[in-house]
N, C-alpha and C. Protein backbone atom coordinates (compact mmCIF):
# COMPACT_ATOMS: atom_id res chain seq x y z
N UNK A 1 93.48 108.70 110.36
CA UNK A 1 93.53 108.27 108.98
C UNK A 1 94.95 107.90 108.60
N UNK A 2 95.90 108.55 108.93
CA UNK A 2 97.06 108.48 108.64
C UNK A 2 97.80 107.22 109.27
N UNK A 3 97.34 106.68 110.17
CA UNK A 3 97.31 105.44 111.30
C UNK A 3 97.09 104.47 110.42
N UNK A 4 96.07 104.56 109.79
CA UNK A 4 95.27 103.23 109.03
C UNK A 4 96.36 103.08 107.71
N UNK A 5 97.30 104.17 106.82
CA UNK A 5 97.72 104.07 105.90
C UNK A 5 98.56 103.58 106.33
N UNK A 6 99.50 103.64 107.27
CA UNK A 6 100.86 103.38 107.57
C UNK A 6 100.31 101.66 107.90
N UNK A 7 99.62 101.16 108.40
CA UNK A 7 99.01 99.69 108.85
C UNK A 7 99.05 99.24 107.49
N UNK A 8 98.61 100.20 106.59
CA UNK A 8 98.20 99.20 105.27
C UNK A 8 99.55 99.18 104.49
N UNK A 9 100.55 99.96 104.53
CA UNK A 9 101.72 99.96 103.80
C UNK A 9 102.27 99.04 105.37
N UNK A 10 102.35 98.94 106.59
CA UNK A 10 103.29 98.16 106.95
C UNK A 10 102.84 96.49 106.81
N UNK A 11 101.84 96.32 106.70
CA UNK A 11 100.76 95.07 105.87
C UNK A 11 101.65 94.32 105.03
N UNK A 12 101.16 95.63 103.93
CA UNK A 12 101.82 95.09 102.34
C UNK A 12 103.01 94.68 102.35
N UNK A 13 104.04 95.26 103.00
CA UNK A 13 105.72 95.05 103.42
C UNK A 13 105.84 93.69 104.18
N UNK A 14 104.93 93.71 104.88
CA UNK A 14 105.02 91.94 106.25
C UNK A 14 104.65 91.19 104.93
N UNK A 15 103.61 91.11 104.28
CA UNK A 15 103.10 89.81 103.03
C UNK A 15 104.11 89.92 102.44
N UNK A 16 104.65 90.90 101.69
CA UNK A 16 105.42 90.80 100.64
C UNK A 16 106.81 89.96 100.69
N UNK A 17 107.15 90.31 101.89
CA UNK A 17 108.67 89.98 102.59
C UNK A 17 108.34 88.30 103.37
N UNK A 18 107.54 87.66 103.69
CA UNK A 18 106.87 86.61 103.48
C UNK A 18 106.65 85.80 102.58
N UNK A 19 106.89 86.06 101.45
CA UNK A 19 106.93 84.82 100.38
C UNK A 19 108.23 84.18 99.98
N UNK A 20 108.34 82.65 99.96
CA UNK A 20 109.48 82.60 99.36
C UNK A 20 109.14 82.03 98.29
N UNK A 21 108.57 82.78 97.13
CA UNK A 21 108.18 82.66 95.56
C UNK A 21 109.16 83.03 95.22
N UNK A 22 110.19 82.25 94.46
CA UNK A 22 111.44 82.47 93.85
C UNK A 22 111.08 82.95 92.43
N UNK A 23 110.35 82.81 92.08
CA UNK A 23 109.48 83.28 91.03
C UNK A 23 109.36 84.69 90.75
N UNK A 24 109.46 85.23 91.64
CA UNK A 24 109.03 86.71 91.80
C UNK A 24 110.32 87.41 92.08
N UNK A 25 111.37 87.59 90.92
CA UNK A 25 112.65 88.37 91.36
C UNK A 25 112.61 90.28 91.98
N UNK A 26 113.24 90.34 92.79
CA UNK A 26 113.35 91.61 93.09
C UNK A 26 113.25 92.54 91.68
N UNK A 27 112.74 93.81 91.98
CA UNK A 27 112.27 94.21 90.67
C UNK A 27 113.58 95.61 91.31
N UNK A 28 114.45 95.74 90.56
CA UNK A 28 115.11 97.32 90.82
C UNK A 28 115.38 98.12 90.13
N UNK A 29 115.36 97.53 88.20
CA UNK A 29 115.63 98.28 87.31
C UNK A 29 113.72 98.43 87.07
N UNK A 30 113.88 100.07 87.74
CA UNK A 30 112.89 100.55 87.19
C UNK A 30 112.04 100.99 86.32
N UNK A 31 113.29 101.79 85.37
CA UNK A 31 113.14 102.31 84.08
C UNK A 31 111.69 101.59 83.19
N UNK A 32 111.35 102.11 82.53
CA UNK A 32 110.50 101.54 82.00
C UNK A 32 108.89 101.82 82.19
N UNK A 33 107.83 101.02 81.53
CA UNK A 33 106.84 101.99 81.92
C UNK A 33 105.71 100.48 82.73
N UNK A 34 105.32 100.62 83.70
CA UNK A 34 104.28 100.83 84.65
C UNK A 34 102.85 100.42 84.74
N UNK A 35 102.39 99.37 84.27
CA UNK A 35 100.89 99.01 84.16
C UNK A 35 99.71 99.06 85.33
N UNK A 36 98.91 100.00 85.51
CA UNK A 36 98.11 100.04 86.24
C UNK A 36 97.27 98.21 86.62
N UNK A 37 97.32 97.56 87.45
CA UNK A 37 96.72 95.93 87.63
C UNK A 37 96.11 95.40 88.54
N UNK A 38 96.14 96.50 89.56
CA UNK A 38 95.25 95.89 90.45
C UNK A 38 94.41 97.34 91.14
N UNK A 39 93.18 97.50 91.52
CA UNK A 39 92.44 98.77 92.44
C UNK A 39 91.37 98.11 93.27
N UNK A 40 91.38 98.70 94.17
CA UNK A 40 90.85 98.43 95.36
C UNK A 40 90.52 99.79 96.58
N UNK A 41 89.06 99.98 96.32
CA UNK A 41 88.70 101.15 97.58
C UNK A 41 88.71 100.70 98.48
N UNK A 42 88.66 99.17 99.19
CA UNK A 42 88.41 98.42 100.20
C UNK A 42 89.60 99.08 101.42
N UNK A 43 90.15 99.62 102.77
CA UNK A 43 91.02 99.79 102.71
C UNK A 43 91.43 98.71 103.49
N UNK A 44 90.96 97.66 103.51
CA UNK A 44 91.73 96.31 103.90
C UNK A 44 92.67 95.61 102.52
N UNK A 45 94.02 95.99 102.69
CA UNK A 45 94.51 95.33 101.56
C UNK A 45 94.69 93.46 101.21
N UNK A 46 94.04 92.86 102.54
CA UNK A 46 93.81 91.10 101.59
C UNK A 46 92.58 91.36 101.27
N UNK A 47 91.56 92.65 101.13
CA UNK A 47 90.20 91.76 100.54
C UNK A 47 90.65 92.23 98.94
N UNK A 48 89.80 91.40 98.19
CA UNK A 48 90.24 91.28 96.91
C UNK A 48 89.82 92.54 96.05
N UNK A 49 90.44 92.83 95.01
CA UNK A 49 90.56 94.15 94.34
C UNK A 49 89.31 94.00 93.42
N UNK A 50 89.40 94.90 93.06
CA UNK A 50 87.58 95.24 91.92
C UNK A 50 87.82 94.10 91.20
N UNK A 51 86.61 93.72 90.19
CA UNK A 51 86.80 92.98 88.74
C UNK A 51 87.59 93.76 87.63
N UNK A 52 86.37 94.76 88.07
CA UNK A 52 86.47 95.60 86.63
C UNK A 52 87.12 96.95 86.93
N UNK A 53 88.33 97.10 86.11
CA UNK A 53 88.88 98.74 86.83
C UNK A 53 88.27 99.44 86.64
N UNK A 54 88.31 100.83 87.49
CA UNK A 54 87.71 101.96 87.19
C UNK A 54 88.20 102.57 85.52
N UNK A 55 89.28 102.42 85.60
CA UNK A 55 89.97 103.09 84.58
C UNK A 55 91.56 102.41 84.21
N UNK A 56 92.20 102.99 83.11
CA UNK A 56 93.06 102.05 82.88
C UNK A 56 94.42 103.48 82.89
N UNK A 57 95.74 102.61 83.05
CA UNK A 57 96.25 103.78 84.18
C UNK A 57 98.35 103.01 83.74
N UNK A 58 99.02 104.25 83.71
CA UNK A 58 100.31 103.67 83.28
C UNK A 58 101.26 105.12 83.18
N UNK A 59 102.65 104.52 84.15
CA UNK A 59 103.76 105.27 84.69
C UNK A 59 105.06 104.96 83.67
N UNK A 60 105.67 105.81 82.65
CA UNK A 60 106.93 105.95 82.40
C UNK A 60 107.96 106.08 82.93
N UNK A 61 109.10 105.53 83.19
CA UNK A 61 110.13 106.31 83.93
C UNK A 61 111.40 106.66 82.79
N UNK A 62 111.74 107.54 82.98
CA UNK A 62 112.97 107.99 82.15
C UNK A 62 114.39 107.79 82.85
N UNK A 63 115.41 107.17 81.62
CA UNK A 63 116.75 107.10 82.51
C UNK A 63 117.11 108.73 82.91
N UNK A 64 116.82 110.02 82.58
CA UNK A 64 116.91 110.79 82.34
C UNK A 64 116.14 111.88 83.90
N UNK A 65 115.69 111.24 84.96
CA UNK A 65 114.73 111.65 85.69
C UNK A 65 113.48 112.17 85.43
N UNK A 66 112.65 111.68 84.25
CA UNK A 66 111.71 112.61 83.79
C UNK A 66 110.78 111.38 84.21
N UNK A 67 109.06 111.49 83.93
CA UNK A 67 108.35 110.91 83.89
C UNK A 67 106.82 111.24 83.33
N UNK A 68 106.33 110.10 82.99
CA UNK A 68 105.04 110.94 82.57
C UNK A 68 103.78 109.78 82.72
N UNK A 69 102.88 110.06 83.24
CA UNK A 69 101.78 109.35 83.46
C UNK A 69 100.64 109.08 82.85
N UNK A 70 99.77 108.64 82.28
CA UNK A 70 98.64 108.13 81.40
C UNK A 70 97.31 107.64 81.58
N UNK A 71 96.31 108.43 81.61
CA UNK A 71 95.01 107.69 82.21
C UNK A 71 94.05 107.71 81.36
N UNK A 72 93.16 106.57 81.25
CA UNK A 72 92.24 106.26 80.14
C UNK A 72 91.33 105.98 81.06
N UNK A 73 90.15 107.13 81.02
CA UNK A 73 88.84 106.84 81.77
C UNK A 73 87.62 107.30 81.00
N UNK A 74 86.47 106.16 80.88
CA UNK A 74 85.41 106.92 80.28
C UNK A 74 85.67 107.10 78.54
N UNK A 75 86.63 106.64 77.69
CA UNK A 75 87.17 106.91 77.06
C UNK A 75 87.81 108.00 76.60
N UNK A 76 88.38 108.63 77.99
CA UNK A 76 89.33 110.29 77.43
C UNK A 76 90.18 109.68 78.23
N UNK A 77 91.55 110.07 77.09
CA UNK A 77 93.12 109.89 77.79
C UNK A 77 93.37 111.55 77.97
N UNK A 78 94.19 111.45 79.29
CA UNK A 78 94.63 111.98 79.93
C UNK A 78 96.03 111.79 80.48
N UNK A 79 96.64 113.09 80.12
CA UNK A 79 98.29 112.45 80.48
C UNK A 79 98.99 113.70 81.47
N UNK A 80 100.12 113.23 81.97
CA UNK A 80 100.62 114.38 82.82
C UNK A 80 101.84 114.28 83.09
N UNK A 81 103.23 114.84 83.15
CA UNK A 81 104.61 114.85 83.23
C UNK A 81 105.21 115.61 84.60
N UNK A 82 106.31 115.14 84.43
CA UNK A 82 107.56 115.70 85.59
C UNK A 82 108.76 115.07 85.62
N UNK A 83 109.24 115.58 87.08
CA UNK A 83 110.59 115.21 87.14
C UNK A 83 110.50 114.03 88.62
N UNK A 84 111.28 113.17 88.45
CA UNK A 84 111.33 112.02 90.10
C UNK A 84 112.37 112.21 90.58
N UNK A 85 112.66 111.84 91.75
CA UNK A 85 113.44 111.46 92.36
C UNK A 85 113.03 109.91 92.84
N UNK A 86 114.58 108.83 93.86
CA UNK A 86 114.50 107.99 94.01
C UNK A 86 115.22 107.96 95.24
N UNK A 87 114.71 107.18 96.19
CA UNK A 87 115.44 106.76 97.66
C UNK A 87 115.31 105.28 97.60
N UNK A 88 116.51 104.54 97.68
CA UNK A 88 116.33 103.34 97.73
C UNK A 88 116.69 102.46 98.88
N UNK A 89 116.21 101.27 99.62
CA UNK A 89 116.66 101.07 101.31
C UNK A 89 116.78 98.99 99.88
N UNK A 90 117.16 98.44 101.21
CA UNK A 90 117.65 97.41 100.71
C UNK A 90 115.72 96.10 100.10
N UNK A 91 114.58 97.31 101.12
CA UNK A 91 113.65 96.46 100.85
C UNK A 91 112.58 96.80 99.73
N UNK A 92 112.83 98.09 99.56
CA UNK A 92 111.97 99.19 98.64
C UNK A 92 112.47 100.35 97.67
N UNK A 93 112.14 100.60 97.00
CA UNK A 93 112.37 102.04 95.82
C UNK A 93 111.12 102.74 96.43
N UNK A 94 111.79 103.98 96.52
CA UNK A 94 110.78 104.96 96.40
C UNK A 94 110.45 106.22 95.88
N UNK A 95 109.40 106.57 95.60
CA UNK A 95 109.63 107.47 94.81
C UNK A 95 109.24 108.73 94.75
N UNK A 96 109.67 110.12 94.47
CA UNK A 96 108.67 111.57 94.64
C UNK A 96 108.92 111.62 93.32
N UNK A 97 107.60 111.71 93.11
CA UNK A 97 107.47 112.95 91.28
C UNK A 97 106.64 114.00 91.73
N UNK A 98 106.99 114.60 90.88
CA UNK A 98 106.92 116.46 90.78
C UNK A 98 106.43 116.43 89.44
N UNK A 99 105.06 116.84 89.62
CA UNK A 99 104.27 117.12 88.50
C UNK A 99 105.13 118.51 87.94
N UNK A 100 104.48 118.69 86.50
CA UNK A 100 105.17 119.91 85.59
C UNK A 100 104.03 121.20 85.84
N UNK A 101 102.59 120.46 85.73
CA UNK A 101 101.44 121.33 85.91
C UNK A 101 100.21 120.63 86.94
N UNK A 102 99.21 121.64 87.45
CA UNK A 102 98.24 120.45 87.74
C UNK A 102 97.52 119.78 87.01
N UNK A 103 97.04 118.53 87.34
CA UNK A 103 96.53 117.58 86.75
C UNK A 103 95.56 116.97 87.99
N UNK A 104 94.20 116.14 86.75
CA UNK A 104 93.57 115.32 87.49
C UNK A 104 93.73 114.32 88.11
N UNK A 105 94.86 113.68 87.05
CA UNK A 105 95.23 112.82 87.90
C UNK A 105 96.35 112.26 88.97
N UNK A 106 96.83 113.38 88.99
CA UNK A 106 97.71 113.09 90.48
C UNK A 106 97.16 112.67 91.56
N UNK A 107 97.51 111.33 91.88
CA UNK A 107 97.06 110.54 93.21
C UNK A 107 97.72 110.84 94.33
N UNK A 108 97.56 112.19 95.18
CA UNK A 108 98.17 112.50 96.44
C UNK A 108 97.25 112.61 97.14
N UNK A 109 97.70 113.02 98.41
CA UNK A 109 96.30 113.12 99.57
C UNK A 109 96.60 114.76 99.78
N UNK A 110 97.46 115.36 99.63
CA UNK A 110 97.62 116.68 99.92
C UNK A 110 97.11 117.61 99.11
N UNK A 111 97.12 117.02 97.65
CA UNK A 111 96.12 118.01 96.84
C UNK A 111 97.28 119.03 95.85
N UNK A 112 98.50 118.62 96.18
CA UNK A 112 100.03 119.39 95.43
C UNK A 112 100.28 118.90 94.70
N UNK A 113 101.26 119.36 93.64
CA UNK A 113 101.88 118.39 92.54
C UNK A 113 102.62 117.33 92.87
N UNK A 114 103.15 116.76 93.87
CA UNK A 114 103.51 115.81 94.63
C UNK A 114 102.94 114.68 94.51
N UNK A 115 103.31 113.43 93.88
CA UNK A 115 102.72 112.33 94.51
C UNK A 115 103.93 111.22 94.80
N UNK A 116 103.62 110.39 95.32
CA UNK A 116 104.57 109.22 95.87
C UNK A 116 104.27 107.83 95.68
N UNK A 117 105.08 107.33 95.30
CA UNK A 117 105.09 105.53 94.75
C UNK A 117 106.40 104.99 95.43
N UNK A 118 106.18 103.59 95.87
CA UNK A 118 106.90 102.71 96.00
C UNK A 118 106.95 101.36 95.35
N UNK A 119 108.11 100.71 95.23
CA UNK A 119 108.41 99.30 94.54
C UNK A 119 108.72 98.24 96.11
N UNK A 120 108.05 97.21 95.85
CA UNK A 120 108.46 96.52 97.11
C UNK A 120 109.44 95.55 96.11
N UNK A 121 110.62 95.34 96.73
CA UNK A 121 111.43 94.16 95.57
C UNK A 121 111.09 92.95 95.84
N UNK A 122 110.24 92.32 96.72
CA UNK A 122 110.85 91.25 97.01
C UNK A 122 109.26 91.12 96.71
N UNK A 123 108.09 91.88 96.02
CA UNK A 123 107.26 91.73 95.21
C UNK A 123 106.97 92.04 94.05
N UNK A 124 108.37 93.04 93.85
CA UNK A 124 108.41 93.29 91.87
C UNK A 124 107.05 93.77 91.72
N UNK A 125 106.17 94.70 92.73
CA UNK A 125 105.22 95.54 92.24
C UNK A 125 105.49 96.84 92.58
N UNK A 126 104.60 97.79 92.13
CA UNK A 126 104.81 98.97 92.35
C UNK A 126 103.85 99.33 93.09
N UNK A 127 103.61 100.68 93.96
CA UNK A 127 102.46 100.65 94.88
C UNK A 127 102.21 102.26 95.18
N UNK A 128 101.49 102.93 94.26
CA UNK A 128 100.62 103.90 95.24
C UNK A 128 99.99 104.35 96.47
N UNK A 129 100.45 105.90 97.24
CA UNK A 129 100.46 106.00 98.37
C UNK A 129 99.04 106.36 98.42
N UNK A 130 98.42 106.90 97.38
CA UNK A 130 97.30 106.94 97.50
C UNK A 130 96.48 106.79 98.27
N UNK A 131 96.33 105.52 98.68
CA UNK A 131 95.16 104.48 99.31
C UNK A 131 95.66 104.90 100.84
N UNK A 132 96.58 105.69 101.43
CA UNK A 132 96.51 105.87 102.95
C UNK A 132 95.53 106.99 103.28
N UNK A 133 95.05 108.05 102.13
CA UNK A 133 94.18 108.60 102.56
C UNK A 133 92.83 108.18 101.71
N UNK A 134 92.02 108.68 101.38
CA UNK A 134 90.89 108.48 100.47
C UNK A 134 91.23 107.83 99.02
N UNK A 135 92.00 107.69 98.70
CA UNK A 135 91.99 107.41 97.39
C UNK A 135 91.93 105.87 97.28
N UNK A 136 92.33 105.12 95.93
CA UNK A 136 91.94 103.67 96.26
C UNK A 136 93.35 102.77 96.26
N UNK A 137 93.42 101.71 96.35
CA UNK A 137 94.96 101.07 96.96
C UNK A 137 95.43 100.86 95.41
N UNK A 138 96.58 100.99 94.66
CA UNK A 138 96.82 101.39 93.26
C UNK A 138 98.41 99.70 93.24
N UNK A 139 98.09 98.84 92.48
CA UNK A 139 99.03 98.17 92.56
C UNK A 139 99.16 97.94 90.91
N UNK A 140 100.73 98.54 90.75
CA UNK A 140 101.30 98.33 88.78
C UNK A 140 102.26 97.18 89.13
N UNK A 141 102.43 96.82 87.66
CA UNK A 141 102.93 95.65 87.05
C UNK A 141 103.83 96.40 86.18
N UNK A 142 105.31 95.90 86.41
CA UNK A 142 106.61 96.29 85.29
C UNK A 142 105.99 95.48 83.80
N UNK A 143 105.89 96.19 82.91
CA UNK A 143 106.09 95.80 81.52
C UNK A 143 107.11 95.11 80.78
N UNK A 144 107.44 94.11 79.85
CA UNK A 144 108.97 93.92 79.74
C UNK A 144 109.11 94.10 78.16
């Protein structure tokens, strides 16, 4: 399983780093909050993502290291906080947040307050690790 995630994040990295859409500036100022825009259980990441989301879904970041997350499903919001950290390489941001409490919606595969996101820059999206184990492939959109 863990085979198939790393294929699908080294995937997303080969497409992404493949375009020369000048259009699409490196995204590095993170700050800001996070639009849930694309889901997909498929775990082939070119087949195309749902119509209709499951749910509607959005990441804060604080200049401050804090963060807090937002989920609207079924019509109940649901929200959940912590603290991040950031590792940055010249092709990606990445990210650990540290939930404050548990929550439903933390998208990890381990089942801890832990979850992990990356920014590809040279696609100015954001990307949930989610989708390497069971969960579904999670792609946000910066807000401006």
């Amino acid at each position: 399983m863990k085979k198939i995630g790393l294929l699908i994040v080294l995937f997303i990295s080969l497409v992404s780093c493949s375009s020369d859409d000048n259009d699409n500036k490196p995204t590095e100022d993170y700050h800001g909050k996070w639009k849930l825009t694309s889901m997909s259980r498929n775990k082939n990441p070119a087949a195309n993502s749902i119509d209709v989301m499951e749910w509607e879904e959005n990441y804060v970041f604080s200049s401050n290291g804090k963060f807090s997350k937002t989920r609207i499903k079924d019509k109940k919001t649901s929200s959940a906080s912590g603290t991040y950290s950031v590792a940055k390489t010249s092709e990606q941001t990445q990210f650990k947040l540290i939930y404050s409490t548990q929550s439903d919606i933390i998208g990890t595969c381990s089942g801890d307050l832990i979850e992990n996101l990356y920014i590809i820059h040279a696609a100015g999206k954001m990307y949930s690790t989610w989708g390497t184990c069971d969960g579904p492939l999670l792609t946000y959109d910066k807000l401006k």
